[in-house]
N, C-alpha and C. Protein backbone atom coordinates (compact mmCIF):
# COMPACT_ATOMS: atom_id res chain seq x y z
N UNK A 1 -132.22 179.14 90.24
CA UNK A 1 -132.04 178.93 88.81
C UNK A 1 -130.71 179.53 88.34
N UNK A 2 -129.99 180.62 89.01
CA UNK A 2 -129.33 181.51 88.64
C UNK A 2 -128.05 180.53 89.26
N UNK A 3 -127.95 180.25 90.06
CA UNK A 3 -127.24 179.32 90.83
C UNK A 3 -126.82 178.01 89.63
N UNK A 4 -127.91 177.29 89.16
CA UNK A 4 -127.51 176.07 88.54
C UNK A 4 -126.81 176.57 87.00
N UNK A 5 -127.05 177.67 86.34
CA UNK A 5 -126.55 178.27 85.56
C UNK A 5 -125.22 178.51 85.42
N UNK A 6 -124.87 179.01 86.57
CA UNK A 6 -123.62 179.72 87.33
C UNK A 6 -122.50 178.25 87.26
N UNK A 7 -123.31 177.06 87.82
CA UNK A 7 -122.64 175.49 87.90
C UNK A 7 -122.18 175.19 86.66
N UNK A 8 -123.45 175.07 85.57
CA UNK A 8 -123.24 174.52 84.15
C UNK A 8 -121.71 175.68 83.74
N UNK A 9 -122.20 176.73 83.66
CA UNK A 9 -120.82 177.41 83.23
C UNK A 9 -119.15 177.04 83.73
N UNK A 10 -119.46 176.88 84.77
CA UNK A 10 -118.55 176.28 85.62
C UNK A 10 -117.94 175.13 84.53
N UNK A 11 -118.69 173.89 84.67
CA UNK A 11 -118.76 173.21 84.33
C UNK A 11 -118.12 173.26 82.65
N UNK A 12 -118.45 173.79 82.01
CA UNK A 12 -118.20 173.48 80.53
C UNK A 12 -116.94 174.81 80.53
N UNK A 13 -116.55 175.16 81.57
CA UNK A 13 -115.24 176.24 81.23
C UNK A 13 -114.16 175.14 81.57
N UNK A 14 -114.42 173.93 82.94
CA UNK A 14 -113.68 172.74 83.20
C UNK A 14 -112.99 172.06 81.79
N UNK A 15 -113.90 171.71 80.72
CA UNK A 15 -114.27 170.93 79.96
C UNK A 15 -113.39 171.70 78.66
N UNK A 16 -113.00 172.93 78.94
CA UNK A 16 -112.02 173.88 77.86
C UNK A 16 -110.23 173.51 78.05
N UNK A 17 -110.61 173.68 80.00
CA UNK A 17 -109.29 173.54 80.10
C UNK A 17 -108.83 172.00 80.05
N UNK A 18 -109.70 171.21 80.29
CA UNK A 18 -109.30 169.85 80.09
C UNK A 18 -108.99 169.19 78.93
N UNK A 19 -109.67 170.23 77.38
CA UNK A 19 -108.74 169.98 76.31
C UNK A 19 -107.73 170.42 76.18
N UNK A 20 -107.41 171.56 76.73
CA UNK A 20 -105.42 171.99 76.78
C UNK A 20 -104.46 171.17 77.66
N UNK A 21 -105.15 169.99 78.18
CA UNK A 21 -103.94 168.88 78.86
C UNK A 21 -102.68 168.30 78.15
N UNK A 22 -102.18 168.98 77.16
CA UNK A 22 -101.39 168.20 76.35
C UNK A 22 -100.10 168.71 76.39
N UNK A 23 -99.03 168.17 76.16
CA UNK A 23 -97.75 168.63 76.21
C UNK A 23 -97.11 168.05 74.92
N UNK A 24 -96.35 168.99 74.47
CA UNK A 24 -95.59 168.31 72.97
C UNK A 24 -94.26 167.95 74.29
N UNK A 25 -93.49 167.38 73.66
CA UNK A 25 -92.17 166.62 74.45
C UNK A 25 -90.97 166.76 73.17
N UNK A 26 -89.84 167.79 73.80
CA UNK A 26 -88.70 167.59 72.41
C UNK A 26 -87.75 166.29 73.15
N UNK A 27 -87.23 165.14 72.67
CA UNK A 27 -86.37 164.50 73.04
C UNK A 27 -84.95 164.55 72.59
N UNK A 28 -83.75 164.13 73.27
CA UNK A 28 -82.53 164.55 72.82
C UNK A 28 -81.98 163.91 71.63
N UNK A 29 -81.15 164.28 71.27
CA UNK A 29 -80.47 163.20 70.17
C UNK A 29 -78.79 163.62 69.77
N UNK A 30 -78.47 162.55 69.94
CA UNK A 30 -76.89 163.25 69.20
C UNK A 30 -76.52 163.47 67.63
N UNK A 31 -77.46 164.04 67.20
CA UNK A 31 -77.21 164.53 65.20
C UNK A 31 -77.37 165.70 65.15
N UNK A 32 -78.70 166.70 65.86
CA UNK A 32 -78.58 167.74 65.60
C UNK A 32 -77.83 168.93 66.42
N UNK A 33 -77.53 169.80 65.97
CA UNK A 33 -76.99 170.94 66.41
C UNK A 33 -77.69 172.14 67.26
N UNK A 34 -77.71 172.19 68.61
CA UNK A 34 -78.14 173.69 68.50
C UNK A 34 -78.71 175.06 68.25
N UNK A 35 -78.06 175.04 67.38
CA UNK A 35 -78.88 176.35 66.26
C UNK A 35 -79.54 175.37 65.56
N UNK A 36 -79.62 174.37 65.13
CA UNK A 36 -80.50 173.70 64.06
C UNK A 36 -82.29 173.63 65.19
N UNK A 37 -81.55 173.04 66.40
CA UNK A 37 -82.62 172.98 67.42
C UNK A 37 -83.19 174.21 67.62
N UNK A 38 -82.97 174.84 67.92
CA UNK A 38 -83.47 176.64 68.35
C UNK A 38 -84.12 177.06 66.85
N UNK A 39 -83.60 176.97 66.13
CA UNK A 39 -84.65 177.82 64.59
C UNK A 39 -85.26 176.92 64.72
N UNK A 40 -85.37 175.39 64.59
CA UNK A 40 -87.30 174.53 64.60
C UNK A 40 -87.86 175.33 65.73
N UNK A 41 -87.28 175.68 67.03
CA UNK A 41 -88.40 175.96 67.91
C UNK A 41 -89.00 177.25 67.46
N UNK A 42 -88.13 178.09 66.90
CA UNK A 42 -88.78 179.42 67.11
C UNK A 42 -89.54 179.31 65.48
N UNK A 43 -89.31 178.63 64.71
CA UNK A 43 -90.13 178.80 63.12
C UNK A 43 -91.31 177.59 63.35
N UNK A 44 -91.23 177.07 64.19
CA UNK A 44 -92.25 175.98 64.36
C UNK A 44 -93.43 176.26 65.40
N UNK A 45 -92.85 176.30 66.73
CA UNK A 45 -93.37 176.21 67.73
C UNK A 45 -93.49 177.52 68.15
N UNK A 46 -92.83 179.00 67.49
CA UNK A 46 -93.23 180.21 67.76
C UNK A 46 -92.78 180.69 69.03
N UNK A 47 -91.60 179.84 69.47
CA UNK A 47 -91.03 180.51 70.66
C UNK A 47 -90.05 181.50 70.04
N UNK A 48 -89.56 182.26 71.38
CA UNK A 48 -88.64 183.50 71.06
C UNK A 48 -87.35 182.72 71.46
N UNK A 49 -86.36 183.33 70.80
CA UNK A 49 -84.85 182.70 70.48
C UNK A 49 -84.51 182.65 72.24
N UNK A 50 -84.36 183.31 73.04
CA UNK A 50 -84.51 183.10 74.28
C UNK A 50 -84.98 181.74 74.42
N UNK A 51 -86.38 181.54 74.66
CA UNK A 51 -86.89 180.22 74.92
C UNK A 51 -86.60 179.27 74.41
N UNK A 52 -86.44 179.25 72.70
CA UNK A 52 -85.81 178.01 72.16
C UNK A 52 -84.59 177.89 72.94
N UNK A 53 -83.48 178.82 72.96
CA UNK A 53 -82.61 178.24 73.50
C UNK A 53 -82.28 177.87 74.93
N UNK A 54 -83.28 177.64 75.90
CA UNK A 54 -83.03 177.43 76.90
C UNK A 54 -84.21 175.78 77.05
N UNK A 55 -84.76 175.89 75.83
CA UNK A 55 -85.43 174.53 75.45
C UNK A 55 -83.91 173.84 75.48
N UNK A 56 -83.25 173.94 74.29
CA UNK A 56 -82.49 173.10 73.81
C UNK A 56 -81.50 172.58 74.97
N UNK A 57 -81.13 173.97 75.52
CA UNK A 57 -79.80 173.26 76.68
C UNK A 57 -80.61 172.58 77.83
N UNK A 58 -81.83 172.59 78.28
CA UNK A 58 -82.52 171.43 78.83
C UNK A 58 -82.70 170.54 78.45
N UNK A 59 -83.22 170.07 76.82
CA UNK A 59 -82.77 168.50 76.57
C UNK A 59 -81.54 168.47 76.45
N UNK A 60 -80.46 168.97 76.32
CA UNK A 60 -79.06 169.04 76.32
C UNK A 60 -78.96 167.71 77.35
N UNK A 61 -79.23 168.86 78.25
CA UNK A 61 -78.25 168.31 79.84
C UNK A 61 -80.00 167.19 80.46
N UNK A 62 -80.84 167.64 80.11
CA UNK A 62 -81.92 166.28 80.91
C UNK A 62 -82.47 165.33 80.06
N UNK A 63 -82.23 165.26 78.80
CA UNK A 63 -82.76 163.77 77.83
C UNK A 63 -84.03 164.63 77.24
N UNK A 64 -85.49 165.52 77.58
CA UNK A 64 -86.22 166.16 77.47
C UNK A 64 -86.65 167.29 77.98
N UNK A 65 -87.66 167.85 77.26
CA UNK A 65 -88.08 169.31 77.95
C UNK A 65 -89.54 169.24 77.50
N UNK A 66 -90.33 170.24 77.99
CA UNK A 66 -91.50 170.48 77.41
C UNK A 66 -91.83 171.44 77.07
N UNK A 67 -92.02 171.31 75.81
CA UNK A 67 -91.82 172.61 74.89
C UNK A 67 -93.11 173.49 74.76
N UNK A 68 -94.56 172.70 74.54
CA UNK A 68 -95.37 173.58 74.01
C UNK A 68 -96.63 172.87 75.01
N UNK A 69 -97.74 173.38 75.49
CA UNK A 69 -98.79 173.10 76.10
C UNK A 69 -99.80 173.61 75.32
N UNK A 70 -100.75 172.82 74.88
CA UNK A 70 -102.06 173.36 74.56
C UNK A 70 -102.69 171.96 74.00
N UNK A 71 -104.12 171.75 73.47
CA UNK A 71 -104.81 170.94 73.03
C UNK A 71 -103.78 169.65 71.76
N UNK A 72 -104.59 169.00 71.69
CA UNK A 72 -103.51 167.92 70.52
C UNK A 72 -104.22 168.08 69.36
N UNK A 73 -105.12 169.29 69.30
CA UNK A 73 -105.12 169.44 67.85
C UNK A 73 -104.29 170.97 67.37
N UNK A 74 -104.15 171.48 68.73
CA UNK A 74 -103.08 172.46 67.88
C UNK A 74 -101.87 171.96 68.29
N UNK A 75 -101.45 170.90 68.92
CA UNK A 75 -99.98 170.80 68.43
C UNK A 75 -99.19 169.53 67.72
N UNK A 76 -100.95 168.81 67.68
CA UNK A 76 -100.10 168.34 65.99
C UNK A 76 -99.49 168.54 65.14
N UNK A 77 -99.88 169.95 64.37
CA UNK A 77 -99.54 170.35 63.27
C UNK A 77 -97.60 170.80 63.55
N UNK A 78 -97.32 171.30 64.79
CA UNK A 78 -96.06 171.09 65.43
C UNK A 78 -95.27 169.88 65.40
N UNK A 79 -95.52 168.86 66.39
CA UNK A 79 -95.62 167.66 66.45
C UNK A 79 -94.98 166.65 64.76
N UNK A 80 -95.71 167.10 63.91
CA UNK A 80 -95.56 166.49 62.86
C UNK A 80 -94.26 167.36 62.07
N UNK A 81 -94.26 168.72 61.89
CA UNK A 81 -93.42 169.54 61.62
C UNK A 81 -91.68 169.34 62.11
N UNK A 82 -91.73 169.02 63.54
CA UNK A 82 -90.58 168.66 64.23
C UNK A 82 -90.11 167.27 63.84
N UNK A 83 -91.06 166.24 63.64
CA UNK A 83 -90.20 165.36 63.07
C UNK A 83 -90.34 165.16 61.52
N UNK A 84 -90.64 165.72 60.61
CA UNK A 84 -90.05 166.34 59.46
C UNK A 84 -89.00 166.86 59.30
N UNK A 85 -88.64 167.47 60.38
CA UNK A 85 -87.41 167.97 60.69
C UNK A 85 -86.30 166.96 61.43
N UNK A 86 -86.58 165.76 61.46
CA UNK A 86 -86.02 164.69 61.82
C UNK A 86 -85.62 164.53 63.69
N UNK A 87 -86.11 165.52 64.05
CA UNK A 87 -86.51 165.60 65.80
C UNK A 87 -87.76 164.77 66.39
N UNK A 88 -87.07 164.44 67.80
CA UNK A 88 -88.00 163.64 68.41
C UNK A 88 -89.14 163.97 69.76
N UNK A 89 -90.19 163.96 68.88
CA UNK A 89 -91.24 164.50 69.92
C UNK A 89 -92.53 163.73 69.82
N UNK A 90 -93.11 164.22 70.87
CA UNK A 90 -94.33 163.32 71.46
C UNK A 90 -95.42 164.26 72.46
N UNK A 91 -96.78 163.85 71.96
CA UNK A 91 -97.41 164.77 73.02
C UNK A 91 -98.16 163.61 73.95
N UNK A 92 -98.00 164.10 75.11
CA UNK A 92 -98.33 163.40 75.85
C UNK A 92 -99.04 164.48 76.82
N UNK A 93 -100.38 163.62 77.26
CA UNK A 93 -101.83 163.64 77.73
C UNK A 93 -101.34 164.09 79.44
């Protein structure tokens, strides 16, 4: 009994991490700046100026990066924020 218990738990801890499959995606663009890129990441997405900026010079130089991992209901509210900010992103599954 202790055994099939042990499974189900198993089981529905699977089912936690399989809602954090999500990736927000920043894409490049030639309008914004740099520092314009790095303050959305760190006032948006809550990275440290470090990370934003090593976000940015990766879509720089590779077209994208992946900025944020977790469920697509917390990074909608990102997601939508960034292109308010007229940046191009996408979460993808």
């Amino acid at each position: 009994m202790e055994k099939q218990q042990e499974q189900h738990q198993f089981e529905e801890d699977l089912d936690v991490l399989e809602d954090d499959g999500c990736v927000l995606v920043l894409y490049n663009d030639d309008y914004h700046t740099f520092d314009y890129v790095i303050k959305a990441l760190v006032d948006i997405c809550r990275h440290t100026y470090e990370q934003a900026e090593q976000c940015s010079i990766i879509v720089h130089t590779r077209g994208k990066c992946s900025i944020k991992h977790g469920s697509y209901e917390e990074l909608l509210p990102m997601h939508t924020a960034l292109l308010d900010k007229q940046l191009t992103t996408e979460i993808v599954q």
